[in-house]
Protein backbone atom coordinates (compact mmCIF):
# COMPACT_ATOMS: atom_id res chain seq x y z
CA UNK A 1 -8.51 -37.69 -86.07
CA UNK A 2 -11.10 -36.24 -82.91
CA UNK A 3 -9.25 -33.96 -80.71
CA UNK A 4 -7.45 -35.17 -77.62
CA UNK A 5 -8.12 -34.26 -74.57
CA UNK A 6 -4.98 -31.87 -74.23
CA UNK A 7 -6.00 -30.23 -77.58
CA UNK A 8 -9.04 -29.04 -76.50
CA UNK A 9 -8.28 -28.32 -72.91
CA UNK A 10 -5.21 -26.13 -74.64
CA UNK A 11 -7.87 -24.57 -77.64
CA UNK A 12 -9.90 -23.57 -74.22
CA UNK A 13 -6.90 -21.73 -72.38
CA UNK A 14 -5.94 -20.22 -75.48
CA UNK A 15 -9.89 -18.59 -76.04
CA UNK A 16 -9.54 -17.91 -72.45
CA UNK A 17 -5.76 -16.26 -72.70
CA UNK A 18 -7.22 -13.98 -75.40
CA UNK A 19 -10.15 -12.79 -72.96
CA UNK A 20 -12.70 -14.46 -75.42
CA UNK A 21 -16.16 -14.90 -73.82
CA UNK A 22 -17.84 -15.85 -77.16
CA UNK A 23 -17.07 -17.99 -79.88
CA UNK A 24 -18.72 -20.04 -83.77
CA UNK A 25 -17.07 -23.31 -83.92
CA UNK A 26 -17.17 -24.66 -87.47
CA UNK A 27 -16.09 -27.92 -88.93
CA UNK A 28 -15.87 -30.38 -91.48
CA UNK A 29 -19.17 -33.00 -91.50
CA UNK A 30 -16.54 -36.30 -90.80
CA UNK A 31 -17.21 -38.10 -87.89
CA UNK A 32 -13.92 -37.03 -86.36
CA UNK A 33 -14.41 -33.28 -86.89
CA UNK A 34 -17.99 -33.22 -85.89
CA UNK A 35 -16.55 -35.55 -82.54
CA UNK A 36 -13.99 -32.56 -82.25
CA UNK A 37 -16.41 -29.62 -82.53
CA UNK A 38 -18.68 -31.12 -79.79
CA UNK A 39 -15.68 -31.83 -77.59
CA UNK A 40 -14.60 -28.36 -78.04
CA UNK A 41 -18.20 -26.55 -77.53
CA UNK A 42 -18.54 -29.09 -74.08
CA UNK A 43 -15.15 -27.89 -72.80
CA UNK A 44 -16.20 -24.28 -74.25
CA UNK A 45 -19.91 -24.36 -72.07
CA UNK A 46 -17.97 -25.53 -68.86
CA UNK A 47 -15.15 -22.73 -69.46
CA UNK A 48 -18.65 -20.93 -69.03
CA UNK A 49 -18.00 -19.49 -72.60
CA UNK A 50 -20.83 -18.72 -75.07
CA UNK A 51 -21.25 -20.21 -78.21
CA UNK A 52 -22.92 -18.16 -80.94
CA UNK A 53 -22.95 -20.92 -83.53
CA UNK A 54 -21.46 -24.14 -84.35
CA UNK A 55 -21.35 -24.34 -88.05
CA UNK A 56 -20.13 -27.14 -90.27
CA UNK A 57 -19.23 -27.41 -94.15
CA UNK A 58 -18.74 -30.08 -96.75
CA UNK A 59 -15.19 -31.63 -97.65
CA UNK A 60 -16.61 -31.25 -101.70
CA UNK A 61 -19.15 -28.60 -103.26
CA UNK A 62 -19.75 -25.77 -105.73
CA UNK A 63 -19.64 -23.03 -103.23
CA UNK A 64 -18.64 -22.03 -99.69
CA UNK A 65 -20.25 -19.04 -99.91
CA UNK A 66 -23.48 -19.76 -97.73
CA UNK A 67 -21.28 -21.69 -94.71
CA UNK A 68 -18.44 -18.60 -95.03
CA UNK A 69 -21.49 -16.26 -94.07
CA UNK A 70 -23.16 -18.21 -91.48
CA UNK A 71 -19.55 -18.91 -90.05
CA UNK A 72 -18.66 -14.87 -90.23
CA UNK A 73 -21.94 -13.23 -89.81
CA UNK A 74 -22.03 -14.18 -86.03
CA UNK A 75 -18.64 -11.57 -84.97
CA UNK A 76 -17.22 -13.68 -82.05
CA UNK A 77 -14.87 -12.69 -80.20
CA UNK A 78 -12.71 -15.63 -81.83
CA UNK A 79 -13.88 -18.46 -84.34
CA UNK A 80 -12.67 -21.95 -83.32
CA UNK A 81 -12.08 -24.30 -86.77
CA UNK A 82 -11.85 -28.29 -86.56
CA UNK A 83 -11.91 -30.81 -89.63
CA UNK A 84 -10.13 -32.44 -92.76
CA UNK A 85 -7.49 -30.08 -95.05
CA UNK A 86 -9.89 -29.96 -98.29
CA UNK A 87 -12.95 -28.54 -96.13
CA UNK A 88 -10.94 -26.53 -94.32
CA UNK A 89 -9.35 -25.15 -97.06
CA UNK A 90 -12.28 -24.32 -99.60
CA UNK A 91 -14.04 -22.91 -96.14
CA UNK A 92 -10.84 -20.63 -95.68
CA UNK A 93 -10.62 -19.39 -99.02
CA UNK A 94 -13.81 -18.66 -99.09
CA UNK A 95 -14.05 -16.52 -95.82
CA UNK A 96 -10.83 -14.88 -97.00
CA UNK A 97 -12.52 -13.82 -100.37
CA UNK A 98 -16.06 -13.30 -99.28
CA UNK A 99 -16.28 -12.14 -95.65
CA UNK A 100 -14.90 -9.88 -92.61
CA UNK A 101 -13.44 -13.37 -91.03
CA UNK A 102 -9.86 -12.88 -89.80
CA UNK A 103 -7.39 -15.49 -89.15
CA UNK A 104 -5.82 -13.57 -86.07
CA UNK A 105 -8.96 -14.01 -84.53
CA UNK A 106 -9.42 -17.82 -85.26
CA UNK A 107 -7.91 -21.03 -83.16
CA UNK A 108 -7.67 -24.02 -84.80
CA UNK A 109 -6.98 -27.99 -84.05
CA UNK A 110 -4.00 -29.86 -84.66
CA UNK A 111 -4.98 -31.23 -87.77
CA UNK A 112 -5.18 -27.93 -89.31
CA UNK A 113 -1.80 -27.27 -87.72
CA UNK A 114 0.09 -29.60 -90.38
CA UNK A 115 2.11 -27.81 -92.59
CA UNK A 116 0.72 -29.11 -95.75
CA UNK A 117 -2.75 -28.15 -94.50
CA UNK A 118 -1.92 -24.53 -94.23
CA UNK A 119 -0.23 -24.91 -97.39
CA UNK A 120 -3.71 -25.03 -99.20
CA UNK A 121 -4.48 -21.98 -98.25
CA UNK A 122 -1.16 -20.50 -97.84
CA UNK A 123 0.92 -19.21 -95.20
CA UNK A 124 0.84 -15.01 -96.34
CA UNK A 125 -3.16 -15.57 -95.99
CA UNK A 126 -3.24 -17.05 -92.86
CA UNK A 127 -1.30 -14.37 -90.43
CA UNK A 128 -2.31 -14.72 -86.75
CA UNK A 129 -3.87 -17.61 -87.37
CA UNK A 130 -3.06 -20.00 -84.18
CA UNK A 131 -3.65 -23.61 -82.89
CA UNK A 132 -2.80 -25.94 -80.85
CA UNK A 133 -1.02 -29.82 -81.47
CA UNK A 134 -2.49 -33.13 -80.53
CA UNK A 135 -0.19 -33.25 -77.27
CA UNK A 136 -1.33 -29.28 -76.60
CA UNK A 137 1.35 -27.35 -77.96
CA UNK A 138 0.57 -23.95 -79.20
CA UNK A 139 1.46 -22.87 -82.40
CA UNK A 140 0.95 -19.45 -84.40
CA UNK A 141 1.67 -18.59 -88.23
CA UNK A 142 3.61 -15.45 -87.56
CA UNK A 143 5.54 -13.59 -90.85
CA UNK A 144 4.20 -16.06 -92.96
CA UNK A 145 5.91 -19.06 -91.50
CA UNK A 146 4.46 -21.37 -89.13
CA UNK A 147 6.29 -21.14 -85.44
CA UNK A 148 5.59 -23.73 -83.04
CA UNK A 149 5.69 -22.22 -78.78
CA UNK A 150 7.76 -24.39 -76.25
CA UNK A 151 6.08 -24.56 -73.13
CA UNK A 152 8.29 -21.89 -71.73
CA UNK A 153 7.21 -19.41 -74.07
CA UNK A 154 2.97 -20.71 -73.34
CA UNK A 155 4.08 -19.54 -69.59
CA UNK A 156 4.10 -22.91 -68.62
């Protein structure tokens, strides 16, 4: 699915909560994720936030290796990561494996969000890895669990 609007107005605060002023957006090449990463870098460039790179990778292929580095190599101050579970996950592994990419310093979408997604990858990888929820909730794999923030605790 492409991001709502409350998903990427809440992917923006939470960039913006974390004092980011640059981010690499990368995503999956389906028409939904690539719809998602140009919502995101349009909300990003009127947040008056830089974007270093907007990379995307393929949901099938021998190697990750080349898109993990192009995704890394540009040192944000936070990655932003949109598109389907098997993308996602091959990406992840392979920045996990291969580069000096750090989940607690990446924001993903809602689809990425789903349990089973993370599962791919796995929960004791993914530490400070956080998101947000089609409707804009935030949530933030935490002790290797997945914890989903009420609005109360979002300072809401």
């Amino acid at each position: 699915m492409t991001a709502t609007a409350a998903e990427v107005a809440a992917i923006v605060q939470l960039a913006r909560d974390r004092r980011a002023r640059t981010v690499v957006i990368g995503s999956g090449r389906t028409p939904h994720a690539r719809e998602s990463a140009r919502l995101i870098e349009s909300a990003w460039d009127r947040a008056e936030g830089t974007i270093l790179a907007t990379i995307t990778w393929p949901e099938t292929g021998a190697s990750w290796l080349r898109h993990a580095s192009r995704f890394a190599d540009a040192d944000p101050d936070l990655w932003v990561m949109t598109g389907p579970a098997t993308g996602w996950a091959q990406m992840t592994r392979r920045l996990l494996w291969s580069t000096p990419w750090r989940p607690e310093r990446t924001l993903a979408t809602a689809g990425i969000g789903d349990p089973g997604t993370l599962a791919l990858v796995g929960l004791s990888n993914l530490n400070g890895l956080a998101g947000v929820t089609a409707q804009g909730t935030t949530w933030l794999v935490e002790d290797d669990t997945l914890q989903y923030r009420t609005r109360t605790q979002e300072g809401r």
